[in-house]
PDB file of N, CA and C in Angstrom:
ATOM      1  N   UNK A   1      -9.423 -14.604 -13.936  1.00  0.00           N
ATOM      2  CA  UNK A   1      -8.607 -14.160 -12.808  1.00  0.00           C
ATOM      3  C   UNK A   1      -8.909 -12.712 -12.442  1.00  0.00           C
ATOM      4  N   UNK A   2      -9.291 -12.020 -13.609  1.00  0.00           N
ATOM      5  CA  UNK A   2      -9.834 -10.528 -13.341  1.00  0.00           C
ATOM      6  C   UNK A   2     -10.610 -10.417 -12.205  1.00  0.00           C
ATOM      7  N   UNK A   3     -12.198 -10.913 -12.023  1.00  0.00           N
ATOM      8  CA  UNK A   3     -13.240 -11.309 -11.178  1.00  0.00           C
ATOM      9  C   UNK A   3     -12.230 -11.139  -9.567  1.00  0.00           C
ATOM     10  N   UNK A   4     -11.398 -12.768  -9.444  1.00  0.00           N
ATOM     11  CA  UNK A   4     -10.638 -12.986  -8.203  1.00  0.00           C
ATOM     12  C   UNK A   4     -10.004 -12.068  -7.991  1.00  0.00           C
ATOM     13  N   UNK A   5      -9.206 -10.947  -8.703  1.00  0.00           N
ATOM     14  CA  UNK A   5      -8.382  -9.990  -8.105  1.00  0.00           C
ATOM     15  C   UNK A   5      -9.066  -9.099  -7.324  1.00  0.00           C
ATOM     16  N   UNK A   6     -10.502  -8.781  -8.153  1.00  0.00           N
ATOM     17  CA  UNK A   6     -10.866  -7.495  -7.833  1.00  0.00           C
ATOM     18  C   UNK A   6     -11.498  -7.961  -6.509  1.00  0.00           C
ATOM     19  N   UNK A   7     -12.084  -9.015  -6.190  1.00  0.00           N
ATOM     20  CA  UNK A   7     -12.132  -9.548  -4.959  1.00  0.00           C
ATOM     21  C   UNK A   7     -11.630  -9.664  -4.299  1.00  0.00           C
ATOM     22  N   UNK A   8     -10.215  -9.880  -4.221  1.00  0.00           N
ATOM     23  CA  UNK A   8      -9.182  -9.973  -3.432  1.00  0.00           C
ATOM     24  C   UNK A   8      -8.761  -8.871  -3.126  1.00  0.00           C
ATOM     25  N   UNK A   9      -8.629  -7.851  -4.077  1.00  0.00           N
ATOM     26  CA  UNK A   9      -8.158  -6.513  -3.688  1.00  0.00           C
ATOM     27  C   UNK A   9      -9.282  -5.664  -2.244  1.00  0.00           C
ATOM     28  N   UNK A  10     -10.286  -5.837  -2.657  1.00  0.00           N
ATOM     29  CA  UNK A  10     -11.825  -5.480  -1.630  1.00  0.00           C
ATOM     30  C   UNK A  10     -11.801  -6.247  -0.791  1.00  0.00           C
ATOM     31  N   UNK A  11     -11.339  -7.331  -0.809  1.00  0.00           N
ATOM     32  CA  UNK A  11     -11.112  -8.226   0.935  1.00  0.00           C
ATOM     33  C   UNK A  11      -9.653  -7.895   1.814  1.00  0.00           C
ATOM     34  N   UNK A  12      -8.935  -7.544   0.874  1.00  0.00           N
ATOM     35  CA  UNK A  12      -7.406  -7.129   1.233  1.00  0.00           C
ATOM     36  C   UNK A  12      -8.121  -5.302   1.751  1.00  0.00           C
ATOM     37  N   UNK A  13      -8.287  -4.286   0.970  1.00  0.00           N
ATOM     38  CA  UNK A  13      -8.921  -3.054   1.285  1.00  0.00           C
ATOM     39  C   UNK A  13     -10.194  -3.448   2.382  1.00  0.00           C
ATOM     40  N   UNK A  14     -10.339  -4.337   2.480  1.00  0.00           N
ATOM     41  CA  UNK A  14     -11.656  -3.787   3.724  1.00  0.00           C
ATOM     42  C   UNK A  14     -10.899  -4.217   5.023  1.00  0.00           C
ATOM     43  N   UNK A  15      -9.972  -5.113   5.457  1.00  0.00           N
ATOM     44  CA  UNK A  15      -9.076  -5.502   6.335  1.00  0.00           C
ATOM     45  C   UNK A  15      -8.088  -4.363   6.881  1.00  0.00           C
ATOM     46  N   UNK A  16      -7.789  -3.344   5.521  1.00  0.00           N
ATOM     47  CA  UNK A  16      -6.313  -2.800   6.002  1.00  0.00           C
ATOM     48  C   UNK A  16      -7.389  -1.129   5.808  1.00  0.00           C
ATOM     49  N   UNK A  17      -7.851  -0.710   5.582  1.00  0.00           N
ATOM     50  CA  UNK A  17      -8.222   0.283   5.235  1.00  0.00           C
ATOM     51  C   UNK A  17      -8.303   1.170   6.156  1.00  0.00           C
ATOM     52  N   UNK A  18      -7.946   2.892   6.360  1.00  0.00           N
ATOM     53  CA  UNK A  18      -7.742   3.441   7.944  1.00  0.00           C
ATOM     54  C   UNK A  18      -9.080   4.008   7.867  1.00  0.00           C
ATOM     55  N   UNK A  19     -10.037   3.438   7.466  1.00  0.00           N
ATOM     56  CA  UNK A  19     -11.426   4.450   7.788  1.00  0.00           C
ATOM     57  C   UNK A  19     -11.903   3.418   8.663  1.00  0.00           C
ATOM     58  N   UNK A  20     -12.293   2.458   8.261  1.00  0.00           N
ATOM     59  CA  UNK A  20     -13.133   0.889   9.106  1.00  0.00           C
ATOM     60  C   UNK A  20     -12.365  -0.204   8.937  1.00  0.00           C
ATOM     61  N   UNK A  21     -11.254  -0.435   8.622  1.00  0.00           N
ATOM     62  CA  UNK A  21     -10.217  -1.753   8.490  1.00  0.00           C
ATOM     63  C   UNK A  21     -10.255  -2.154  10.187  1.00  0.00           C
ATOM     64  N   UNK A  22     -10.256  -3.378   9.701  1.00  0.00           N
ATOM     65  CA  UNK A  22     -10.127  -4.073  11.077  1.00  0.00           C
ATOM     66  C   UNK A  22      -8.394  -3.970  11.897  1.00  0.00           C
ATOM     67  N   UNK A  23      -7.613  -4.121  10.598  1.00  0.00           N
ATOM     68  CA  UNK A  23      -6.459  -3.720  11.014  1.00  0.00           C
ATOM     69  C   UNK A  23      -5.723  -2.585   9.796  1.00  0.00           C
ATOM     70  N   UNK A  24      -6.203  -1.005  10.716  1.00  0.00           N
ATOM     71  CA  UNK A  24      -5.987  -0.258   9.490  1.00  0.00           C
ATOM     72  C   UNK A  24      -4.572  -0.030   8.986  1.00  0.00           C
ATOM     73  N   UNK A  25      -4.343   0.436   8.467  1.00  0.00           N
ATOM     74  CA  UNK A  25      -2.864   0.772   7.780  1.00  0.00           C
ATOM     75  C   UNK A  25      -2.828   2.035   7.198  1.00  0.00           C
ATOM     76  N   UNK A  26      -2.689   3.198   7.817  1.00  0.00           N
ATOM     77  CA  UNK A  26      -2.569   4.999   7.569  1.00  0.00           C
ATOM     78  C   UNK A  26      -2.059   4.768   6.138  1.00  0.00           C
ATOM     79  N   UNK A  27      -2.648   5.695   5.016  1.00  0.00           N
ATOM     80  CA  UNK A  27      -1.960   5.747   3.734  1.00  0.00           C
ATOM     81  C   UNK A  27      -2.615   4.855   2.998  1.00  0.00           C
ATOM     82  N   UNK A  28      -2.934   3.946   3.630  1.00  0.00           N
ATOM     83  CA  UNK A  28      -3.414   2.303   2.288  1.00  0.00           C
ATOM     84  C   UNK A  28      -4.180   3.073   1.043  1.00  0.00           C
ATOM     85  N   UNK A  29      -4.072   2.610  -0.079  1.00  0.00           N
ATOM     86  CA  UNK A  29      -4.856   3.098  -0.984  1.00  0.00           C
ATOM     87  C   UNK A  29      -5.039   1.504  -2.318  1.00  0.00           C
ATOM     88  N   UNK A  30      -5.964   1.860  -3.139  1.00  0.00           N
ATOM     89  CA  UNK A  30      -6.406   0.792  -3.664  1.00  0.00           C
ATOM     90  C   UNK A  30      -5.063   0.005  -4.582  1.00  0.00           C
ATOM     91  N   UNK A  31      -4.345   0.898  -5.003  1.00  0.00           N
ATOM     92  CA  UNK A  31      -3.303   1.040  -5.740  1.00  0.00           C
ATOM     93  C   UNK A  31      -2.097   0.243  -5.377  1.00  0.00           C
ATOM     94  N   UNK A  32      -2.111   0.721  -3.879  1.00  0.00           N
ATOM     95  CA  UNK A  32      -1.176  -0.357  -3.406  1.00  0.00           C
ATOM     96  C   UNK A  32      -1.260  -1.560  -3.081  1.00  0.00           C
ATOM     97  N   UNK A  33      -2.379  -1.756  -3.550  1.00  0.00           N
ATOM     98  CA  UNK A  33      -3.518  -2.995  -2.417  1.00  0.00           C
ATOM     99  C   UNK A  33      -2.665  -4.278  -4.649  1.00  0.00           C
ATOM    100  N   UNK A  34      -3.298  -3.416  -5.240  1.00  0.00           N
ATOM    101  CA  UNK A  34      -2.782  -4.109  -6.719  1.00  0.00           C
ATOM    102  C   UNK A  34      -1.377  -3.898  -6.817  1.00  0.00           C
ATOM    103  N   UNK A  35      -0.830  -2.970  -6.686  1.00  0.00           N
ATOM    104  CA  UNK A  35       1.235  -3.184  -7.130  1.00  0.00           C
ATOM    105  C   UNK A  35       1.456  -4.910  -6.199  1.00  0.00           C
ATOM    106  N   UNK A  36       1.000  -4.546  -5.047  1.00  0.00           N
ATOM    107  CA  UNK A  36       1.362  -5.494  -3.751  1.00  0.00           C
ATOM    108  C   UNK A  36       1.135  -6.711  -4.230  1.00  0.00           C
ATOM    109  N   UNK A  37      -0.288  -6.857  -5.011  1.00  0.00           N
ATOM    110  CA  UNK A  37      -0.973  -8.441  -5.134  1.00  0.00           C
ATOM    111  C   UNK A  37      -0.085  -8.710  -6.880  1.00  0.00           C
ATOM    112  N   UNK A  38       0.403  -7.580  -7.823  1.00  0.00           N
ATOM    113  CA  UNK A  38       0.539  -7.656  -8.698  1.00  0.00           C
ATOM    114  C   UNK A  38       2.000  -8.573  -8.634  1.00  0.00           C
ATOM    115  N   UNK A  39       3.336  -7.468  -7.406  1.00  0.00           N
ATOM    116  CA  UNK A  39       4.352  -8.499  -6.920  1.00  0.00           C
ATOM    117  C   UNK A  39       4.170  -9.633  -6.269  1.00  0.00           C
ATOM    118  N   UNK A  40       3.433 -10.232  -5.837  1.00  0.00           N
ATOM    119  CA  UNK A  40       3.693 -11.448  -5.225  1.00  0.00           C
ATOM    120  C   UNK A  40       2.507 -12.619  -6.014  1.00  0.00           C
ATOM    121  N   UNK A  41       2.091 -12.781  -7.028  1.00  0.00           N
ATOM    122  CA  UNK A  41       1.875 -13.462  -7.575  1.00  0.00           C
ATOM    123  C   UNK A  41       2.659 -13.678  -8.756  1.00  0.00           C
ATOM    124  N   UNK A  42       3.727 -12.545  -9.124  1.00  0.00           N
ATOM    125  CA  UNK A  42       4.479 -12.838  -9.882  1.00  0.00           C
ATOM    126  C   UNK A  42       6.063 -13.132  -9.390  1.00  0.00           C
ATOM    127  N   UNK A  43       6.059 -13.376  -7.987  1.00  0.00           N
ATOM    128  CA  UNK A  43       7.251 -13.769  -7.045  1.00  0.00           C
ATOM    129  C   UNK A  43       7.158 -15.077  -7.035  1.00  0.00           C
ATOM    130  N   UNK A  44       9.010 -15.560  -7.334  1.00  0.00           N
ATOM    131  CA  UNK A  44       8.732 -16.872  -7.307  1.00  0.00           C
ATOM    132  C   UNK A  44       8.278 -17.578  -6.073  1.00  0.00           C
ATOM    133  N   UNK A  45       8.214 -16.941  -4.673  1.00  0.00           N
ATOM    134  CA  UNK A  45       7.667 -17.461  -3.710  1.00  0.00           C
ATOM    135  C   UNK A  45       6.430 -17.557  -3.642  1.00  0.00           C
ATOM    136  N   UNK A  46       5.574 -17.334  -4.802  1.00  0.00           N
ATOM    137  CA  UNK A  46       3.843 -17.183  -4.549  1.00  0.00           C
ATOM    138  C   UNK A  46       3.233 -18.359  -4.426  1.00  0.00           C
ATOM    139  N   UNK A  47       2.790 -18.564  -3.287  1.00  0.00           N
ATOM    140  CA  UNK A  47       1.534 -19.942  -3.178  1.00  0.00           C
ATOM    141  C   UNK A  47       0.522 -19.363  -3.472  1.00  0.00           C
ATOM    142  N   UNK A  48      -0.499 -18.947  -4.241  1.00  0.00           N
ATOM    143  CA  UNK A  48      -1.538 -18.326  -4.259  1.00  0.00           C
ATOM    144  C   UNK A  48      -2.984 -19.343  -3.565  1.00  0.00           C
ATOM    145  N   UNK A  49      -3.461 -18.993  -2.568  1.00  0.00           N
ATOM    146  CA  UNK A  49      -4.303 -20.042  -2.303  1.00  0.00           C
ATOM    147  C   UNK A  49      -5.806 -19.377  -2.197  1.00  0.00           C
ATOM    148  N   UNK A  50      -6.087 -19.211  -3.392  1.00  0.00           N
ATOM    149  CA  UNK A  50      -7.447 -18.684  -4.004  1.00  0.00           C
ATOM    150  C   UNK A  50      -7.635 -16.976  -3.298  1.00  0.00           C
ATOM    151  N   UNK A  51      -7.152 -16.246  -3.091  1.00  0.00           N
ATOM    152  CA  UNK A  51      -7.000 -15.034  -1.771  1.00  0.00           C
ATOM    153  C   UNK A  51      -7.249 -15.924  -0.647  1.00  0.00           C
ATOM    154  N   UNK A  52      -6.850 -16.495  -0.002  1.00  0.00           N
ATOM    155  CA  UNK A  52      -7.439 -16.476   1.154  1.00  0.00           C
ATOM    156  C   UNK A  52      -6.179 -15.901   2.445  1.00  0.00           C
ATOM    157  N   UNK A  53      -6.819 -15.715   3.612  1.00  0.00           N
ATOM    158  CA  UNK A  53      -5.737 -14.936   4.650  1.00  0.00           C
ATOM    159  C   UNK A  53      -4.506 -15.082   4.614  1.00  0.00           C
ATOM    160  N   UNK A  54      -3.842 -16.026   3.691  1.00  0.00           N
ATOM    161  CA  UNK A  54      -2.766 -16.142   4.319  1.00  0.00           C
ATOM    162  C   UNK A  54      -1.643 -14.896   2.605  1.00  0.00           C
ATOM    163  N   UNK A  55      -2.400 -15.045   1.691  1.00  0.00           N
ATOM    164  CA  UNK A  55      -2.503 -14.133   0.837  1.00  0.00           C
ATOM    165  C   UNK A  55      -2.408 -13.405   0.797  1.00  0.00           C
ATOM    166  N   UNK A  56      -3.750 -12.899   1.745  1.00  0.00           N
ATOM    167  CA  UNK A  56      -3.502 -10.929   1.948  1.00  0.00           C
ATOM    168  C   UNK A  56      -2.692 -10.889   2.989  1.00  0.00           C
ATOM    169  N   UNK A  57      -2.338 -11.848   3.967  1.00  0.00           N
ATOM    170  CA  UNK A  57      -1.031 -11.443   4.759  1.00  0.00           C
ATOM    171  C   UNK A  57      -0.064 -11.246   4.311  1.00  0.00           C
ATOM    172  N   UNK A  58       0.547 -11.983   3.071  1.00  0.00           N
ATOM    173  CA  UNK A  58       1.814 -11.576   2.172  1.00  0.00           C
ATOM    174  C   UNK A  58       1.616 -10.353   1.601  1.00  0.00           C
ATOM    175  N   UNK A  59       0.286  -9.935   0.810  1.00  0.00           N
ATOM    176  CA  UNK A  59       0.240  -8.793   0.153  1.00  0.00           C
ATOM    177  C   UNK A  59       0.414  -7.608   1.062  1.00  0.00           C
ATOM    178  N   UNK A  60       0.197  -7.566   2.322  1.00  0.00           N
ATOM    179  CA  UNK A  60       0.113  -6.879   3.115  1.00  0.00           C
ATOM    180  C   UNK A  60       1.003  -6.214   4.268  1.00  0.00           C
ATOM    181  N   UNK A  61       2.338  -7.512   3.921  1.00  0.00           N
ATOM    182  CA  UNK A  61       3.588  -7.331   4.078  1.00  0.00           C
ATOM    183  C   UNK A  61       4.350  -6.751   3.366  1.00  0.00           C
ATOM    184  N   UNK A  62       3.988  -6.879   1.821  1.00  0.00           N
ATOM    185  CA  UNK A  62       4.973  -6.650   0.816  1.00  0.00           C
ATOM    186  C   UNK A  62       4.266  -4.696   0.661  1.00  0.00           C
ATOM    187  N   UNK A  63       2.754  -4.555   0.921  1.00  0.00           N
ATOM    188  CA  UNK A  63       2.201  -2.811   1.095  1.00  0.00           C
ATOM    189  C   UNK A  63       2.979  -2.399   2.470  1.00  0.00           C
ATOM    190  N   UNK A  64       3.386  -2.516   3.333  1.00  0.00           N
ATOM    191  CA  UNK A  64       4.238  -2.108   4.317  1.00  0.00           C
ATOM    192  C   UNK A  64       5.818  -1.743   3.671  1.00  0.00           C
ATOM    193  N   UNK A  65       6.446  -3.220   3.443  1.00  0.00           N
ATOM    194  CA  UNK A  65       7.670  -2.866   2.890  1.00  0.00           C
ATOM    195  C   UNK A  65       8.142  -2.117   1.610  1.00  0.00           C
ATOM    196  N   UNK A  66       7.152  -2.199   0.467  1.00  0.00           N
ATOM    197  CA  UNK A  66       7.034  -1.338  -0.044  1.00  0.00           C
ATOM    198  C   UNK A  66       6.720   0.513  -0.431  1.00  0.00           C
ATOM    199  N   UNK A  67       5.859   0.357   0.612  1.00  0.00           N
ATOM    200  CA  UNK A  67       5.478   1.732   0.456  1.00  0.00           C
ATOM    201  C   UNK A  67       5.799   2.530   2.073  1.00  0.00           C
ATOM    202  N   UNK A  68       6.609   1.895   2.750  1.00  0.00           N
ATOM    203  CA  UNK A  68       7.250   2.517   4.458  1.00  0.00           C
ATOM    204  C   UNK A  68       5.806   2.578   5.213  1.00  0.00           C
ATOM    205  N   UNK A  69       4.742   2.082   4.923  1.00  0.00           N
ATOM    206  CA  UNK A  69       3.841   2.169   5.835  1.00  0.00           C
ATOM    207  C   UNK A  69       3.996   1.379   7.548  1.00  0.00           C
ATOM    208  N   UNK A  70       3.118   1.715   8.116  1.00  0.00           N
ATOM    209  CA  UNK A  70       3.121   0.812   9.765  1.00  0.00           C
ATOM    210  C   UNK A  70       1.524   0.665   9.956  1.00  0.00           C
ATOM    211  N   UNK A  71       1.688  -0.301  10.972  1.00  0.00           N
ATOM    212  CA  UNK A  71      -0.032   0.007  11.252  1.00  0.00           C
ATOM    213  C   UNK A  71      -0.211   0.723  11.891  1.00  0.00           C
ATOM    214  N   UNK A  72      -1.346   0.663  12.246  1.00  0.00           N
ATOM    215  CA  UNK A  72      -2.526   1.660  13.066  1.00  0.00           C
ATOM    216  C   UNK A  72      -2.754   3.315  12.371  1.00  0.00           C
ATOM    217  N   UNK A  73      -3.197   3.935  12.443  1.00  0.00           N
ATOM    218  CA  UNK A  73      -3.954   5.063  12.373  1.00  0.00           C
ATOM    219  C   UNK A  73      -3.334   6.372  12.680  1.00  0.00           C
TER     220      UNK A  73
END
């Protein structure tokens, strides 16, 4: 599962990231990219479906509500 995280974390960070993220998120850092994926796989709501988008959309909800971020730049 090590391997998949760190993958997931680098597909989640290249999406949200404010340098070249497709949809950046001011502040993102790698750190939050793991607390984020660390809570919601251990939430009883977790479908984990191998990372795929719908994944880092939760993780990416829970780096917003967690850490007061917004999007854009």
């Amino acid at each position: 599962m090590k391997d998949i995280c760190e993958e997931f974390y680098n597909y989640v960070f290249s999406f949200y990231n404010d340098s070249d993220g497709i949809y950046p998120i001011s502040g993102l850092t790698k750190d939050m990219i793991i607390n984020a994926t660390d809570k919601y796989l251990t939430s009883k709501n977790c479908s984990w479906g191998d990372g795929d988008s719908v994944d880092r959309e939760r993780v990416r909800d829970i780096i917003l509500a967690d850490n007061n971020l917004v999007w854009g730049v």
